[in-house]
Every structure is written in C-alpha cells, then in structure tokens.
Protein backbone atom coordinates (compact mmCIF):
# COMPACT_ATOMS: atom_id res chain seq x y z
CA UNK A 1 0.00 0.00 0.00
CA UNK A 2 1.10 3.85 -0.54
CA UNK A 3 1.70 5.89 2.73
CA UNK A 4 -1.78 7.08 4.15
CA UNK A 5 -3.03 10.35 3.08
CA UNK A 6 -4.28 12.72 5.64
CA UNK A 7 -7.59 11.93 4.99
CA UNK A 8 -6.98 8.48 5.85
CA UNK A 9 -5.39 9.58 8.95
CA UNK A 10 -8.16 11.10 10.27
CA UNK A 11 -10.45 8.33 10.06
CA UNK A 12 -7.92 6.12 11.61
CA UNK A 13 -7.62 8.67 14.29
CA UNK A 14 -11.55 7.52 14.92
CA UNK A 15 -10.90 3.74 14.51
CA UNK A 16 -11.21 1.32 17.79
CA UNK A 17 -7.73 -0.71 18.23
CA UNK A 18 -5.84 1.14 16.10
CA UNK A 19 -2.48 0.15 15.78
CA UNK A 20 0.60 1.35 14.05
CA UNK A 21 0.06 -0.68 11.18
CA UNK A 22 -3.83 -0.24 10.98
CA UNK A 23 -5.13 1.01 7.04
CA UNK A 24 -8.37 1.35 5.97
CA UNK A 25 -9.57 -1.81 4.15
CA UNK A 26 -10.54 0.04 1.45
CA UNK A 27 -7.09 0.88 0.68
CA UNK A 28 -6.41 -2.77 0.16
CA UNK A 29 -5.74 -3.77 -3.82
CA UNK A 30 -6.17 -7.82 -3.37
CA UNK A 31 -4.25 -9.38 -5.55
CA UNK A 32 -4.10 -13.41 -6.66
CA UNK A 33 -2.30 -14.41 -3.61
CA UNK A 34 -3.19 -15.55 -0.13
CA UNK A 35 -5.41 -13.20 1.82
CA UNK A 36 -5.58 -13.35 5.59
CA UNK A 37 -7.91 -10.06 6.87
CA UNK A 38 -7.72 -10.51 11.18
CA UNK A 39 -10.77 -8.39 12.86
CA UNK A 40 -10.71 -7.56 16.41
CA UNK A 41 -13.03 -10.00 18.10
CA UNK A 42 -14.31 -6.46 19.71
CA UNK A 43 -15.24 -4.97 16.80
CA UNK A 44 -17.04 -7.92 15.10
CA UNK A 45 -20.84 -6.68 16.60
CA UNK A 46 -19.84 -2.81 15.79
CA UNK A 47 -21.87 -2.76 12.61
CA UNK A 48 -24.72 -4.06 13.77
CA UNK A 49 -24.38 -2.12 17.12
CA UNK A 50 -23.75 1.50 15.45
CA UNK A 51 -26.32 3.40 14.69
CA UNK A 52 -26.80 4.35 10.93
C-alpha cells in the first residue's frame, strides 16, 4: 500500500484498536495471492451495534 493520506489519517484517528500498522480496508488492492484479513473479536458486533 502507498503511505496514508491525511484523509486516511483522520479516520484512523476515529478507529477502535488502532495500531501502528492499521489502514483502511478500502485501501487494500487484493491481488491473486493468499489473503488473511484478522478483525478484532471487539469490533465484530460494531456494525450491527452502530447506529446508521
């Protein structure tokens, strides 16, 4: 992945967990090879648990 734009900084800034390595999935190009995507066990409800 490029370097996060500021943009993409702020969200992250919002994000539960985040780590130093944390992107925005959306950022993510998936290629051919092997994909392994890890979710925070405490973020797994946070979709259905947000409001919209």
């Amino acid at each position: 992945l490029e370097e996060a734009d500021e943009l993409e900084e702020d969200y992250l800034d919002r994000a539960w967990g985040l780590e130093a390595q944390s992107r925005l999935s959306c950022q993510a190009k998936v290629g051919t090879e092997d994909l392994t995507v890890e979710i925070p066990k405490y973020s797994l409800n946070h979709a259905a648990e947000a409001p919209h």
